[in-house]
Structure formats: structure tokens, C-alpha cells
Protein backbone atom coordinates (compact mmCIF):
# COMPACT_ATOMS: atom_id res chain seq x y z
CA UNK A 1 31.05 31.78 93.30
CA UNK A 2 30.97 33.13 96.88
CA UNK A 3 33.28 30.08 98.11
CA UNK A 4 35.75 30.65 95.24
CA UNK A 5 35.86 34.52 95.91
CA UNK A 6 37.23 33.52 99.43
CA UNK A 7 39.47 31.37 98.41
CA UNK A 8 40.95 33.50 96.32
CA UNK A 9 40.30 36.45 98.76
CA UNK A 10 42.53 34.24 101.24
CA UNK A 11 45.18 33.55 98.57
CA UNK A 12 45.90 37.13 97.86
CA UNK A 13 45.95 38.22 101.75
CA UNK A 14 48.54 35.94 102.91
CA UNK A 15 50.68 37.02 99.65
CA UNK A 16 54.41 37.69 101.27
CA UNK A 17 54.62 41.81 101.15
CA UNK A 18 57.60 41.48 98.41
CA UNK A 19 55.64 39.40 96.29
CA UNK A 20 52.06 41.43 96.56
CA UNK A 21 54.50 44.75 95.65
CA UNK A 22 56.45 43.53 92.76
CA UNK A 23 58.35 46.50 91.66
CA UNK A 24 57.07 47.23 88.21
CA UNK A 25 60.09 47.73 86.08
CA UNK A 26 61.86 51.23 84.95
CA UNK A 27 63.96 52.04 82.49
CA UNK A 28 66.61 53.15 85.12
CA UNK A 29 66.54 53.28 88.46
CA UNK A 30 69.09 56.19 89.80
CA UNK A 31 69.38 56.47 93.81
CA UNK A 32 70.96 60.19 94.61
CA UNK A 33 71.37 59.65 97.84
CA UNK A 34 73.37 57.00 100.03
CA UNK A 35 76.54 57.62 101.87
CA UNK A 36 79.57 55.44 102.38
CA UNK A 37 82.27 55.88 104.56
CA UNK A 38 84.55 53.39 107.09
CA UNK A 39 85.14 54.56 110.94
CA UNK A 40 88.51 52.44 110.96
CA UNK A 41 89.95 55.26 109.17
CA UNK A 42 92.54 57.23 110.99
CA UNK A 43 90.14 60.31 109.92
CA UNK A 44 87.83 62.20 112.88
CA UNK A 45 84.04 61.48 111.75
CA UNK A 46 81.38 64.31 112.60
CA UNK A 47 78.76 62.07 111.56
CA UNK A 48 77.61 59.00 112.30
CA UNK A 49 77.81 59.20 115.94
CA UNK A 50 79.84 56.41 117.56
CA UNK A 51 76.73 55.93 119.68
CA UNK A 52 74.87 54.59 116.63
CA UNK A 53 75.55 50.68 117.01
CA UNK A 54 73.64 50.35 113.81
CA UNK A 55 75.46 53.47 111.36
CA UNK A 56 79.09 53.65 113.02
CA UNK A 57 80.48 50.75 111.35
CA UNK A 58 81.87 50.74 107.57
CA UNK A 59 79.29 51.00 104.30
CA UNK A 60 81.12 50.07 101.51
CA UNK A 61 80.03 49.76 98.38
CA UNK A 62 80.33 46.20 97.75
CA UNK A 63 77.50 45.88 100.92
CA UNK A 64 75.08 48.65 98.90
CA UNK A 65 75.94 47.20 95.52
CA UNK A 66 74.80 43.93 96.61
CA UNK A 67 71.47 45.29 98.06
CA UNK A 68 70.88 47.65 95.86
CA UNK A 69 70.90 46.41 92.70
CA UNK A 70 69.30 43.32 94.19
CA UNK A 71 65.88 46.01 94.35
CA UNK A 72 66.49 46.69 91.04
CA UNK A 73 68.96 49.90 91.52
CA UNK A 74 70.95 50.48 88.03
CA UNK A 75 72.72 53.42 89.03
CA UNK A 76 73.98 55.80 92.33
CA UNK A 77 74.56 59.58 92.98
CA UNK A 78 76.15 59.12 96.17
CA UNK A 79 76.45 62.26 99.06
CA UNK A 80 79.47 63.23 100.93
CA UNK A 81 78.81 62.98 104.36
CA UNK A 82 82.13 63.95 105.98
CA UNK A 83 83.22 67.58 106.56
CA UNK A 84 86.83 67.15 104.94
CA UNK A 85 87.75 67.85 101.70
CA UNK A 86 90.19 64.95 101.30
CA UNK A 87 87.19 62.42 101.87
CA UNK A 88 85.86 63.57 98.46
CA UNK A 89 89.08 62.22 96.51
CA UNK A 90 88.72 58.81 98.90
CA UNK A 91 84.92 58.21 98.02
CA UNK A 92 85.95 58.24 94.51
CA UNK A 93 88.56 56.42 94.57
CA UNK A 94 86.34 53.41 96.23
CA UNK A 95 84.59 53.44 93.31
CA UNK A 96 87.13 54.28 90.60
CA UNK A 97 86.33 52.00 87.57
CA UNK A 98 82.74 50.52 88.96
CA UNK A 99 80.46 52.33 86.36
CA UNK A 100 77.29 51.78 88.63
CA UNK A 101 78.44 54.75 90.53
CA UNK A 102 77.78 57.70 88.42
CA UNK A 103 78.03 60.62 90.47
CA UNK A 104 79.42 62.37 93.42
CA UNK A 105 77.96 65.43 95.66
CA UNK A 106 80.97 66.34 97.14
CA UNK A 107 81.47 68.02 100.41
CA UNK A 108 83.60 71.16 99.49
CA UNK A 109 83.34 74.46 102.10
CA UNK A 110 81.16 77.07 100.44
CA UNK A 111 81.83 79.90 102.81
CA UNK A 112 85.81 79.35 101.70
CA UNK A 113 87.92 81.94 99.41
CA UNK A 114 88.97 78.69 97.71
CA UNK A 115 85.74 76.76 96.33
CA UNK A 116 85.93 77.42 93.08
CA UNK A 117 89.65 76.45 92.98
CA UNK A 118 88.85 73.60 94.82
CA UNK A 119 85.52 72.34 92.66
CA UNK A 120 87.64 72.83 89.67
CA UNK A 121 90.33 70.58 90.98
CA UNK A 122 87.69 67.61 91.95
CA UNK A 123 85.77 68.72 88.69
CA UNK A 124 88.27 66.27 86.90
CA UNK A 125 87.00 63.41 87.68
CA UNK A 126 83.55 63.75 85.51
CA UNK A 127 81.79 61.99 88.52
CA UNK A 128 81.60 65.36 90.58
CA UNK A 129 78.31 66.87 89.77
CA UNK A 130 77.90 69.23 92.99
CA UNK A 131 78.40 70.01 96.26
CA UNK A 132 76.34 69.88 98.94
CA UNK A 133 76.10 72.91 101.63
CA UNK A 134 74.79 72.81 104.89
CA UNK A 135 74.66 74.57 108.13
CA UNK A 136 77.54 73.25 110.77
CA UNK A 137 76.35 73.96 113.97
CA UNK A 138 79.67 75.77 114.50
CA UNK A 139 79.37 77.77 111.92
CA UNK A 140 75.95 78.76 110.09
CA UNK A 141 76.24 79.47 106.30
CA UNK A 142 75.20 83.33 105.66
CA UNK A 143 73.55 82.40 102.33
CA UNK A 144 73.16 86.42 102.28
CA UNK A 145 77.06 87.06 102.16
CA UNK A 146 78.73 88.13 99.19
CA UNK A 147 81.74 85.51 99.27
CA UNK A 148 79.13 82.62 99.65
CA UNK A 149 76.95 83.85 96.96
CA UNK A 150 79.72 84.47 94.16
CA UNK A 151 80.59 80.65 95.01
CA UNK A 152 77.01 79.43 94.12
CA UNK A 153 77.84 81.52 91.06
CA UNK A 154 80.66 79.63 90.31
CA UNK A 155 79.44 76.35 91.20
CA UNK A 156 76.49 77.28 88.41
CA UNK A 157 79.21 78.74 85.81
CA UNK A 158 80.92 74.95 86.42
CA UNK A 159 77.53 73.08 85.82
CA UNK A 160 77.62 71.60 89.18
CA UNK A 161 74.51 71.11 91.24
CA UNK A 162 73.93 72.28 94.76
CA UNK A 163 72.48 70.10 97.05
CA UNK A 164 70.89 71.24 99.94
CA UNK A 165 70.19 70.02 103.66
CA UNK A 166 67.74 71.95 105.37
CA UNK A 167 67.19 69.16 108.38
CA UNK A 168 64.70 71.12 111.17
CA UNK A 169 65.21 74.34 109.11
CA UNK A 170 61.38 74.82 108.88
CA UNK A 171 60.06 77.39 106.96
CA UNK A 172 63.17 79.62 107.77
CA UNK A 173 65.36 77.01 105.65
CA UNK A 174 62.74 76.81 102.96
CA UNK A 175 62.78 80.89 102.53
CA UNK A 176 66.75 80.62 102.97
CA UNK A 177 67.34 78.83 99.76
CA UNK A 178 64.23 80.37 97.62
CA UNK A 179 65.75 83.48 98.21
CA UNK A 180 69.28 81.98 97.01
CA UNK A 181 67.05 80.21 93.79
CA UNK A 182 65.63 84.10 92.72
CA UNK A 183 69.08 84.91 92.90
CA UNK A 184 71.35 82.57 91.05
CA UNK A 185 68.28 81.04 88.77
CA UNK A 186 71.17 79.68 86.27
CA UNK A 187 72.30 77.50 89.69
CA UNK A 188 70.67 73.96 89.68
CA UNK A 189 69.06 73.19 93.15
CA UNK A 190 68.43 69.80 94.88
CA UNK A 191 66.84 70.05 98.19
CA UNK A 192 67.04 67.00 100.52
CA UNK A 193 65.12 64.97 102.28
CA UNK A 194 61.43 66.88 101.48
CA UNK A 195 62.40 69.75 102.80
CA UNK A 196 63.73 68.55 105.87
CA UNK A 197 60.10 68.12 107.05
CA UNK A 198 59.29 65.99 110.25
CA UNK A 199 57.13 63.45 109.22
CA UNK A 200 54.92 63.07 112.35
CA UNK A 201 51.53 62.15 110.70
CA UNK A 202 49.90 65.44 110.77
CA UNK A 203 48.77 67.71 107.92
CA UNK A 204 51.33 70.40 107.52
CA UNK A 205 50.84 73.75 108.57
CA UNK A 206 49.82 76.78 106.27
CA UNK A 207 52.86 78.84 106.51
CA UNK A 208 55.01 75.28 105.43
CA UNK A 209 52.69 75.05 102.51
CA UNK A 210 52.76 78.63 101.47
CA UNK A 211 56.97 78.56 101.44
CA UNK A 212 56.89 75.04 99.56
CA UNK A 213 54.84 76.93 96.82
CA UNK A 214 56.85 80.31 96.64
CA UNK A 215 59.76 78.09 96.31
CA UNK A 216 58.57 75.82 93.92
CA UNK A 217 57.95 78.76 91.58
CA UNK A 218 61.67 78.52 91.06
CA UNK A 219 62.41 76.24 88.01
CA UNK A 220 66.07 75.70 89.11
CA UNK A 221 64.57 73.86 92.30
CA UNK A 222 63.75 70.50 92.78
CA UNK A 223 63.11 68.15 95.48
CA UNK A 224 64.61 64.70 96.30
CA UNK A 225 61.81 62.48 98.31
CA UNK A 226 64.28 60.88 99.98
CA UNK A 227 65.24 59.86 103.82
CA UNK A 228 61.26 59.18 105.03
CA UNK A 229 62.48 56.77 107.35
CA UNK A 230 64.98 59.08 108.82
CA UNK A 231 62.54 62.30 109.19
CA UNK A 232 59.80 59.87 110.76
CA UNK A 233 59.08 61.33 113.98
CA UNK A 234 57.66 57.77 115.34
CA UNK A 235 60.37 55.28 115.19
CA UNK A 236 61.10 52.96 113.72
CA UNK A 237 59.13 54.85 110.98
CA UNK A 238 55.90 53.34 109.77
CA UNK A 239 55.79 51.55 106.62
CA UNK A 240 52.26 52.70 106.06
CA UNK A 241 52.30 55.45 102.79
CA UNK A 242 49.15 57.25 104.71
CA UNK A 243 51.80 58.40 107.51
CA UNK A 244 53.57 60.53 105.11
CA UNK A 245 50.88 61.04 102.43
CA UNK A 246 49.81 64.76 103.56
CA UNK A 247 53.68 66.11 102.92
CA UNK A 248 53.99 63.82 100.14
CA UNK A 249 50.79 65.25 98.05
CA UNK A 250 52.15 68.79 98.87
CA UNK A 251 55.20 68.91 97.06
CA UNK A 252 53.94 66.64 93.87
CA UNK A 253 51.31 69.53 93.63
CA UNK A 254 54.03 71.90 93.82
CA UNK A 255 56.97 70.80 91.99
CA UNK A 256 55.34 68.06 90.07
CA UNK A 257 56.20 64.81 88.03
CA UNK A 258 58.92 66.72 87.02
CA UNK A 259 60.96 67.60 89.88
CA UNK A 260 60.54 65.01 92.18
CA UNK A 261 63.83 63.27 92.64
CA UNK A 262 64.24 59.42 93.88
CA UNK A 263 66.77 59.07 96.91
CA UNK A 264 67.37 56.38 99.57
CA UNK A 265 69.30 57.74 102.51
CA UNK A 266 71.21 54.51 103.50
CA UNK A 267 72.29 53.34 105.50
CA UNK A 268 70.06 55.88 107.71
CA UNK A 269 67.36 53.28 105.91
CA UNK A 270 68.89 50.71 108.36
CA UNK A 271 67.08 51.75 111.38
CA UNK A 272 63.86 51.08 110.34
CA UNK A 273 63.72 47.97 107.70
CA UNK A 274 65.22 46.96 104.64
CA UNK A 275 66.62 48.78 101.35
CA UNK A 276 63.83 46.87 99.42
CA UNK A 277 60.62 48.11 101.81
CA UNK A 278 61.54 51.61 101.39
CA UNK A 279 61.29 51.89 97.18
CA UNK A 280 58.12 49.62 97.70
CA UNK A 281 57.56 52.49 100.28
CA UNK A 282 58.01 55.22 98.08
CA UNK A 283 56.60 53.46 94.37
CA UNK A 284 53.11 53.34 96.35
CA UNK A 285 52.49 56.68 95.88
CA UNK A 286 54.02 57.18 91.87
CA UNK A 287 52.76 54.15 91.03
CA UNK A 288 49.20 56.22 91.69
CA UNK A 289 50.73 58.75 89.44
CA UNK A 290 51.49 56.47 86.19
CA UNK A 291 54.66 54.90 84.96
CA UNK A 292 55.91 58.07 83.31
CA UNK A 293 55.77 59.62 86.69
CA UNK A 294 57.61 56.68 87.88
CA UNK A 295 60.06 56.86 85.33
CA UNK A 296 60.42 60.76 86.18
CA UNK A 297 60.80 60.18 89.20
CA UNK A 298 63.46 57.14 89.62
CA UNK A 299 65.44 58.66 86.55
CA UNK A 300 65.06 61.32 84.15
CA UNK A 301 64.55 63.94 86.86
CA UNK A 302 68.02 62.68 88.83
CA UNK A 303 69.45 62.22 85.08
CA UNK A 304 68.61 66.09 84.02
CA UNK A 305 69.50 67.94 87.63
CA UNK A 306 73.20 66.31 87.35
CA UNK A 307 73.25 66.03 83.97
CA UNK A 308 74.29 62.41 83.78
CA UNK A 309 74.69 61.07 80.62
CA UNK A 310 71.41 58.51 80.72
CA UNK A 311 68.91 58.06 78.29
């Protein structure tokens, strides 16, 4: 019996990772976050940097279709990464007629005195589900100003979701946007990336803890656990669940099964391994919390904060 354990012992161990970590099947699964764009356009890029040999080249979606639904992807939110408004009307045009793509967070000024014109206008094409704000280091968003908070109003009175970045905002960004929440509670709120919290192996701190619970009392919030690789503060980021488990048990205590929200980040995923590793990454820790966290998590949470029509 001993000899036959060892065998077996030895069979299992030198199991390839993708075949030890066969993704147990979901209903859907709906990635909210990936961004494509092509540098060859005559169209000045803030982001990626053209120092990025790995990110400044295109990402198009026949590359992430291909990958994608190859790990077992079924549908895509994708995020507006470029800072003009035109770019929102050539994203969706890429993928005019591909049903896989079922949404768009747009990239539409929210400190302008024409947003709501403007989110009407894109609002057309059903794929627009919300827009995402952040803070240009140009020009900081007053989320405090009148102008900026009657266009949250009107992105809620539109049904449109806000998605938030909050990248190094600390618990200043986290108390920026649960103030907004208390505010506007009929406004829908995705906030990126956990929180924009720097994974660096360490418990977090007290005062992060305390603002990820005052702003998970807001029922309008939830929280995409998305871009791990990218807010790994050793790079490339490790692959091992413990590394990130601390921030990770945090805001499922917090928000819960219920407002946890599945997102990739690619191509960012690109500098550390493949599209596959990272949902075997991720589906370590729900697959501790039961499939109908799982199924929560990789759909009918994404499904219910931008109302896509999946069932």
C-alpha cells in the first residue's frame, strides 16, 4: 500500500499546472475588464507608455477572443483606456456585430458641462453601460463639486454604471468614493482593481480595513478583483494565492459573494504570465468559497452591476 501511495503520490506531483487546475465549469464566464486599443493610429495615446515593449503594440480583439475564450471566457465588459471621447465610438465599432462583446465602460469627461449630452449620445448603442472616472494627473476630479456630482446623477438617472480607478489612492480614494456612494445611493458603483491596493505580501493596515468596511456598507458598491498581477508590488507578480490572500479575505468579508466582480486587466496580464494562469489564479480562492460563489463571482454579479441581459 505504501509503494502504491508513492506512485500515485509521484503521478499527481508532476501533473502539468493546467491539468492539476482544471477550471471547473460556470454557467458564464463575464471578464469586465480588458482594454484594446492600436498605437498605429494617428491618435496621441496617454496610456500605454511607448516604453512598454510588451503593452505599446495593438490588442485587438481577434488576439483576446482567441485567448480568451480558449480559458473558457463566454463574454467581455471591456474598459476605455484612452482619454478621448471619439475612441469610445472606435472601440465599438471593432466589435460591432461580435456578440461576445457585451459591454462598454466608456471614457466620457465627468467634470464636463456636456456628459450627460454626451452619455446619451453613446447610450445608443445598448453596449454602453458606464463610464469610468478617474483622476488625470493634470487635472484631479473634485468628486465634492456640484457640476461633477449632478453628472453622477445623471449617469444613475441613465442606468449607467460608474467605474472607478482609485490606483495608489489609499485610504483617501477609498473615503473619496464612499462619500460619493452615501450621496448618489441610486448610482451603481464598480471599483477597480481591489481598491487600487498594492499587493506587496503584507497584511493590510487598520485604517485600509476600517475604510473597506465603511464603504462596503454602501449597497450600490461593489468591487471588481481584478488586475492582481498589475498591483503586485514584486514583479513579475507571484502566482502563489497566499501573496494576495490577506487583501483578498478582506473584501469577501466585506462585500461578500455578492459583490465581488471577475476582471482580467489584459493585456497588463502580459507582464507576468498567461491569460489562463491568472483565472486559475483567481478560482483558487472562490473555488474555497463554493460554486455559487464562483458563479457570483464570474457572472451574475458583472451581469446585475451592468445590467446585461444574462441569465
Amino acid at each position: 500500500m505504501t509503494r502504491a501511495f508513492l506512485i500515485l503520490s509521484a503521478i499527481v506531483v508532476t501533473l502539468p499546472v493546467s491539468a492539476a487546475e482544471k477550471f471547473k465549469p460556470v454557467k458564464h464566464l463575464i471578464d469586465t475588464h480588458i482594454h484594446l486599443y492600436d498605437p498605429r493610429r494617428d491618435v496621441e495615446m496617454a496610456w500605454p507608455p511607448k516604453t512598454d515593449k510588451v503593452l505599446y503594440k495593438p490588442h485587438l480583439p481577434e488576439e483576446y477572443s482567441r485567448i480568451a475564450k480558449a480559458a473558457g471566457v463566454t463574454a467581455v465588459v471591456i474598459v476605455e483606456a484612452s482619454t478621448h471621447l471619439q475612441d469610445n465610438r472606435w472601440v465599438l465599432g471593432l466589435v460591432k456585430g461580435d456578440d461576445f462583446y457585451v459591454g462598454l465602460v466608456g471614457n466620457v469627461d465627468v467634470t464636463s458641462k456636456n456628459f450627460e449630452k454626451q452619455i446619451r449620445r453613446l447610450k445608443k448603442d445598448k453596449r454602453f453601460v458606464g463610464v469610468r472616472t478617474r483622476n488625470p494627473q493634470s487635472k484631479p476630479i473634485d468628486y465634492s463639486s456640484t457640476e461633477v456630482l449632478a453628472n453622477l446623477r445623471a449617469l444613475a438617472k441613465h442606468k449607467l454604471t460608474m467605474d472607478y480607478l482609485t490606483n495608489k489612492g489609499g485610504v483617501p480614494g477609498i473615503e473619496r468614493i464612499d462619500r460619493v456612494a452615501r450621496k448618489i445611493p441610486e448610482l451603481q458603483i464598480v471599483v477597480n482593481h481591489c481598491l487600487g491596493y498594492d499587493f506587496d505580501g503584507k497584511a493590510p493596515s487598520r485604517e485600509w480595513i476600517a475604510a473597506v468596511k465603511r464603504l462596503a456598507e454602501n449597497p450600490n458598491v461593489a468591487c471588481k478583483i481584478s488586475g492582481l498581477y498589475q498591483r503586485s508590488v514584486p514583479q513579475p507578480a507571484p502566482q502563489d494565492i497566499e501573496h494576495y490572500r490577506s487583501v483578498l479575505d478582506v473584501l469577501w468579508k466585506n462585500f461578500g459573494k455578492e459583490r465581488l466582480i471577475y476582471g482580467s486587466n489584459w493585456p497588463v496580464t502580459k507582464h507576468t504570465d498567461t491569460y489562463e494562469t491568472f483565472v486559475q489564479l483567481v478560482d483558487r480562492f472562490f473555488s474555497e468559497k463554493g460554486q455559487n460563489a464562483r458563479e457570483l463571482y464570474y457572472w451574475k454579479n458583472a451581469a446585475k452591476a451592468y445590467r446585461l441581459p444574462l441569465n
